[in-house]
C-alpha atoms as a PDB file:
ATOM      1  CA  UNK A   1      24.925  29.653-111.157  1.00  0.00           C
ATOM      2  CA  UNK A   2      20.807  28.697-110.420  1.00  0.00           C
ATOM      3  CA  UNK A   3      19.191  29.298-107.531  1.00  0.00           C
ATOM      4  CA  UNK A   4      21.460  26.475-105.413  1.00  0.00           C
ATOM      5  CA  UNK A   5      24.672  28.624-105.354  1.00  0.00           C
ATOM      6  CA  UNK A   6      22.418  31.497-104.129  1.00  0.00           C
ATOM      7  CA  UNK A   7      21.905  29.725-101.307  1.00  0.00           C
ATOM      8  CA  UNK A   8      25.086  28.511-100.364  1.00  0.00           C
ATOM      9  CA  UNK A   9      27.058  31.821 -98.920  1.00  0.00           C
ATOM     10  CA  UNK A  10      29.478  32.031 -96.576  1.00  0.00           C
ATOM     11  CA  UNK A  11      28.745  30.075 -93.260  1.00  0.00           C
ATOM     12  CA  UNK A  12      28.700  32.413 -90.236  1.00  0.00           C
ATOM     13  CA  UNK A  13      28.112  31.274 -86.606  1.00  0.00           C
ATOM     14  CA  UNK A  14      24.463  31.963 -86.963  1.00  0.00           C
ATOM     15  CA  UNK A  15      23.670  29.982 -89.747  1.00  0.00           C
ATOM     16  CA  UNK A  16      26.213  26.677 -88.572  1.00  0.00           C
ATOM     17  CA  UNK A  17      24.962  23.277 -88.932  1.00  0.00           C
ATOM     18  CA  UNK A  18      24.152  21.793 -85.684  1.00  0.00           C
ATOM     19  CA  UNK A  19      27.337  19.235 -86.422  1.00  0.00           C
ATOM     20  CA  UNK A  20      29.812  22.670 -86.783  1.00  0.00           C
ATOM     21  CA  UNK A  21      28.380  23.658 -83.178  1.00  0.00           C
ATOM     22  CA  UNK A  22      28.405  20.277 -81.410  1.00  0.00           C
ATOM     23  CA  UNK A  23      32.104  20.022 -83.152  1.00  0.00           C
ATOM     24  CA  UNK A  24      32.966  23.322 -81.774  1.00  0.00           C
ATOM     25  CA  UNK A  25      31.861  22.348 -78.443  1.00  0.00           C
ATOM     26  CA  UNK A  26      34.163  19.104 -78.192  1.00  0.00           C
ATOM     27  CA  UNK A  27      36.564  21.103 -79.218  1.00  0.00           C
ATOM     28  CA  UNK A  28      36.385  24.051 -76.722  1.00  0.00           C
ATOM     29  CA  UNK A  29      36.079  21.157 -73.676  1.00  0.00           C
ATOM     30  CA  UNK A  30      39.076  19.218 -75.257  1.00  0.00           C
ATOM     31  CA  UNK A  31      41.283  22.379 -74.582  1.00  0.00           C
ATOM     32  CA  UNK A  32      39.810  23.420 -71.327  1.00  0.00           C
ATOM     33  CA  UNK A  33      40.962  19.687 -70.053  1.00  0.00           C
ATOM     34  CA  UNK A  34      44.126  20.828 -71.793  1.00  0.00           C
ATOM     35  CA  UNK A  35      44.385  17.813 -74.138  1.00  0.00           C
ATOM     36  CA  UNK A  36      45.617  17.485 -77.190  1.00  0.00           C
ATOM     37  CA  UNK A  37      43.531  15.972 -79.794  1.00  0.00           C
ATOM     38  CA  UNK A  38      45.832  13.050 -80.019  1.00  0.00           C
ATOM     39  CA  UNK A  39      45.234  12.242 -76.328  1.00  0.00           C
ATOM     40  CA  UNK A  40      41.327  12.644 -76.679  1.00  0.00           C
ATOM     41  CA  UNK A  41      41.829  10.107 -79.516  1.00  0.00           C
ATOM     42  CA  UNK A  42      43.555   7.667 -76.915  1.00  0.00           C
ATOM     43  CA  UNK A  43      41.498   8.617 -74.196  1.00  0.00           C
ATOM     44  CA  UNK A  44      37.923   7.992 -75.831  1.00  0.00           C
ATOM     45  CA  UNK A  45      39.379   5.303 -78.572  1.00  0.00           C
ATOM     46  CA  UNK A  46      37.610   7.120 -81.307  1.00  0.00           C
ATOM     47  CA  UNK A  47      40.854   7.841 -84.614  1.00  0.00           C
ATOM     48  CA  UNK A  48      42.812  11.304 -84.609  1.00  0.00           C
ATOM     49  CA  UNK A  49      41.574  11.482 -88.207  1.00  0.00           C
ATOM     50  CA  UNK A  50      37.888  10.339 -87.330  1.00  0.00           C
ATOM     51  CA  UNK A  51      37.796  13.456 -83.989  1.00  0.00           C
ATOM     52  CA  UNK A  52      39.591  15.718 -86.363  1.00  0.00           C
ATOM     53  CA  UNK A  53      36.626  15.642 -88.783  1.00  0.00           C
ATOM     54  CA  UNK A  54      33.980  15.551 -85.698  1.00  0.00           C
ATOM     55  CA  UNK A  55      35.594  18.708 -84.102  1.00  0.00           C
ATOM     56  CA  UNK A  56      35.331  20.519 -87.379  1.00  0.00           C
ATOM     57  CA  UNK A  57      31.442  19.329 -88.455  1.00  0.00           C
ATOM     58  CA  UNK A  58      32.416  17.026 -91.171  1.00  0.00           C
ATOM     59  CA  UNK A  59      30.861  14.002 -89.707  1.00  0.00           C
ATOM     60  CA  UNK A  60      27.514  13.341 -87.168  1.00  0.00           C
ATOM     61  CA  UNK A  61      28.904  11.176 -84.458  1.00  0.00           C
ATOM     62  CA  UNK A  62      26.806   7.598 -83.555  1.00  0.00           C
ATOM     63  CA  UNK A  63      25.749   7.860 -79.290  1.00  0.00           C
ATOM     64  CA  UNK A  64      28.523   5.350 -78.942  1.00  0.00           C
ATOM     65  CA  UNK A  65      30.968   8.049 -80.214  1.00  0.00           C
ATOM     66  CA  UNK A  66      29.610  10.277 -77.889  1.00  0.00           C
ATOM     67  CA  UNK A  67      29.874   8.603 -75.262  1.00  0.00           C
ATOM     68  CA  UNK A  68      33.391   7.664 -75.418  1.00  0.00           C
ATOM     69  CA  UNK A  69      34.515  11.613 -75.776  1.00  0.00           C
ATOM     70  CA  UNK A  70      31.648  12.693 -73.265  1.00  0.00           C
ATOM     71  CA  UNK A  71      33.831   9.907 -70.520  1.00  0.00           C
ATOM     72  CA  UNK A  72      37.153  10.935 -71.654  1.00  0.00           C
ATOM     73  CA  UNK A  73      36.518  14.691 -71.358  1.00  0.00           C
ATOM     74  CA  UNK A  74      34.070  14.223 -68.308  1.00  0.00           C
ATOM     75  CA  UNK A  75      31.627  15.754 -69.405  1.00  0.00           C
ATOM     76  CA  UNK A  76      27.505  13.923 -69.560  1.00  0.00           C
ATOM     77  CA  UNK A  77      26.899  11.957 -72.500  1.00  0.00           C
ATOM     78  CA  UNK A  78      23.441  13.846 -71.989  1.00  0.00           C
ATOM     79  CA  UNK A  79      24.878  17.421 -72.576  1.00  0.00           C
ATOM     80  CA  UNK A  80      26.864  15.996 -75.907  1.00  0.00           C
ATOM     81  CA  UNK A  81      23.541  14.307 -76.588  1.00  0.00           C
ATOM     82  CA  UNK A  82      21.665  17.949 -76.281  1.00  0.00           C
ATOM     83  CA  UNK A  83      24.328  19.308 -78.392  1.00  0.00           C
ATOM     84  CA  UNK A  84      23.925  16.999 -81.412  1.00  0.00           C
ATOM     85  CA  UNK A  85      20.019  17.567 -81.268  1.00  0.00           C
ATOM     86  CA  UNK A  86      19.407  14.040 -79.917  1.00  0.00           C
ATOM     87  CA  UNK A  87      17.377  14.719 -76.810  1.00  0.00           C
ATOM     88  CA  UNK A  88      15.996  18.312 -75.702  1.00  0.00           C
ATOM     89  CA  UNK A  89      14.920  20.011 -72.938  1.00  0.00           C
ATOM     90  CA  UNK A  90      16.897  18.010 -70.172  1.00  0.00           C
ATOM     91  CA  UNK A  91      18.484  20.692 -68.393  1.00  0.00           C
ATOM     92  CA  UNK A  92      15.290  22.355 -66.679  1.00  0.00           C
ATOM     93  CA  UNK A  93      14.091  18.406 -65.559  1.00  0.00           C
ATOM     94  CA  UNK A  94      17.342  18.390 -64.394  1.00  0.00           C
ATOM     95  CA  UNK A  95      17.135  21.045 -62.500  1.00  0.00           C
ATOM     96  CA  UNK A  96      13.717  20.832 -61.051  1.00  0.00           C
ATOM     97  CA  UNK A  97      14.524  17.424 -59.693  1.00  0.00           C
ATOM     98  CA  UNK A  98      17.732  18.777 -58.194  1.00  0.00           C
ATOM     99  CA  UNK A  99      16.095  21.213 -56.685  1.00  0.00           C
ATOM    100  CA  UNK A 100      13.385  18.747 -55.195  1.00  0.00           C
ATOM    101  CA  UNK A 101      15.915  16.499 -53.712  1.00  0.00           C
ATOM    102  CA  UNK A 102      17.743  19.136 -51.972  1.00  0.00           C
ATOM    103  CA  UNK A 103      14.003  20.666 -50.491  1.00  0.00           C
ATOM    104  CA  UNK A 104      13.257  17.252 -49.909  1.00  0.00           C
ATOM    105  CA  UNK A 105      16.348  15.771 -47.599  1.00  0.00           C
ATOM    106  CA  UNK A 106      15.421  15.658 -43.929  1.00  0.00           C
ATOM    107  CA  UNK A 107      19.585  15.921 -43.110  1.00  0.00           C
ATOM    108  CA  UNK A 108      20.049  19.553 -44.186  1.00  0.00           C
ATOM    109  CA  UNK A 109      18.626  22.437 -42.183  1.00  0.00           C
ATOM    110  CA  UNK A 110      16.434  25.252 -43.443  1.00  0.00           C
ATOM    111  CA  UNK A 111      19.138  27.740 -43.923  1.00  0.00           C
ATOM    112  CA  UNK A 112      21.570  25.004 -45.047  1.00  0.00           C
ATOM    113  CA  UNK A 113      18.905  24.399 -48.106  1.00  0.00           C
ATOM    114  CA  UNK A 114      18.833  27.648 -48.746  1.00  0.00           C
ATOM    115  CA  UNK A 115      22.151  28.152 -49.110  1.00  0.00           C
ATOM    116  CA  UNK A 116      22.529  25.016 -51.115  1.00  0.00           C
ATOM    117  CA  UNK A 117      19.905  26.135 -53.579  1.00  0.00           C
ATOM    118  CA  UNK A 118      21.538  29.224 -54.194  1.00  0.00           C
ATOM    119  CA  UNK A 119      24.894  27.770 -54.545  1.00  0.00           C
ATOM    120  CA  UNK A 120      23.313  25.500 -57.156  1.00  0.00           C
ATOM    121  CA  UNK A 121      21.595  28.085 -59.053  1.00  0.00           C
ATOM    122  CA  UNK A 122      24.512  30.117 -59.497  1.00  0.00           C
ATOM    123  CA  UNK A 123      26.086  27.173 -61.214  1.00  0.00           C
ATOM    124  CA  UNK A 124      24.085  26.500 -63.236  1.00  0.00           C
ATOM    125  CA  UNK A 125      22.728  29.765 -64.303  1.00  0.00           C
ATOM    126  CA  UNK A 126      19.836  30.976 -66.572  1.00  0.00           C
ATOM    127  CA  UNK A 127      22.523  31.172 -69.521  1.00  0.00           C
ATOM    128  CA  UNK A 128      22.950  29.233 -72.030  1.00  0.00           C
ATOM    129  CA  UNK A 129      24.274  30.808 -74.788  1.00  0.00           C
ATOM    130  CA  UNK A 130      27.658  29.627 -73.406  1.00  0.00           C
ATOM    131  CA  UNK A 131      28.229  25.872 -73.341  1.00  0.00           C
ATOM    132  CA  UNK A 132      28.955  24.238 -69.970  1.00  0.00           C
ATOM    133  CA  UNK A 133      31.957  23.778 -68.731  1.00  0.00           C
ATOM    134  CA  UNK A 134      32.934  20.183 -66.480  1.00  0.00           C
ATOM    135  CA  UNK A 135      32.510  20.962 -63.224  1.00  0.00           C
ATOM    136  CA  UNK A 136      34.895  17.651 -62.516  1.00  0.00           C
ATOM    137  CA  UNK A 137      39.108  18.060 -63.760  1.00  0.00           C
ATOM    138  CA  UNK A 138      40.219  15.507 -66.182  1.00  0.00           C
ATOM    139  CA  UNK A 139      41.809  12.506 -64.468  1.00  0.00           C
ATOM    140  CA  UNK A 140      45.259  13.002 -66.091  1.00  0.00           C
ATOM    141  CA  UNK A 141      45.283  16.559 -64.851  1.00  0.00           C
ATOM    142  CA  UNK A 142      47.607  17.839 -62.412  1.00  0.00           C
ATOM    143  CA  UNK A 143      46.701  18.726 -58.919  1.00  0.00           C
ATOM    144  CA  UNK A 144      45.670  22.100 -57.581  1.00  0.00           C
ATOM    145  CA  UNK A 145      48.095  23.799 -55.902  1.00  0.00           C
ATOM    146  CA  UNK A 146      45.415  25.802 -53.884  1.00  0.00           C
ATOM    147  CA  UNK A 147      43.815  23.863 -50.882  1.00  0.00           C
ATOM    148  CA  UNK A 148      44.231  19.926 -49.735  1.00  0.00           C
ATOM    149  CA  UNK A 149      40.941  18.082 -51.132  1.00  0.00           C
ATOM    150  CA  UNK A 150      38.037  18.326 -48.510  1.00  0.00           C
ATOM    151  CA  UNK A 151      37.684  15.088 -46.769  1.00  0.00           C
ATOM    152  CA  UNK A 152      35.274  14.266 -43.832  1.00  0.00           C
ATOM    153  CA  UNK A 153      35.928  13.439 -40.593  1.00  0.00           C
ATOM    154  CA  UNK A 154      33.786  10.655 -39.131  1.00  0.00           C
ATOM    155  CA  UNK A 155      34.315  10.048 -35.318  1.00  0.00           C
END
């Protein structure tokens, strides 16, 4: 029983391996689209047995992997990428440069930027201790049954 089996205890949700937490976030966005992990399979044509292992952080998905579950859950590539320690610090360019371009377009009114800036912030928060969810619904999900989609009227 050496020194390795010291080291090895139980494995609590401070100490998880970045692959548990990405896993635990494609999980948590598979059920909020309300899909079953057979239709995530068909949706990003990654196995049922390959996902399984992903959503559980027994494997490190390639960026192609990704990619195929960030499009089928709609979702950025860039926040799975964040997730599975492959790029950092994206969020507050993001931001910033959201920001900008709303200061910056001539089409919007003072007060209309200021209430689109505040809008935006409260979206996307200071937080981030709780993943993201999609702000889009999955395509195979069923319509609202609140108000008809906002559509424009040109003249």
């Amino acid at each position: 029983m050496g020194l390795a089996s010291s080291q090895a205890g139980p494995t609590t949700p401070a100490t998880r391996d970045p692959r548990s937490m990405l896993g635990g976030f494609i999980r948590a966005q598979r059920q909020m689209a309300n899909l079953s992990l057979r239709q995530l399979s068909a949706l990003s044509e990654v196995s049922n047995p390959y996902l399984s292992q992903v959503e559980r952080g027994l494997h490190e998905p390639s960026v192609r992997v990704l990619r195929s579950i960030a499009e089928a859950l709609n979702v950025s590539a860039e926040t799975l990428f964040e997730r599975a320690g492959l790029i950092t610090e994206t969020t507050s360019v993001d931001d910033k440069a959201t920001e900008a371009a709303i200061r910056a377009d001539g089409r919007l009114t003072a007060s209309q930027r200021r209430a689109l800036l505040t809008v935006y912030r409260s979206y996307v928060g200071e937080s981030t201790d709780e993943p993201k969810m999609s702000h889009q619904p999955h395509p195979q999900a069923a319509p609202s049954q609140g108000q008809p989609p906002f559509t424009e009227e040109t003249e």
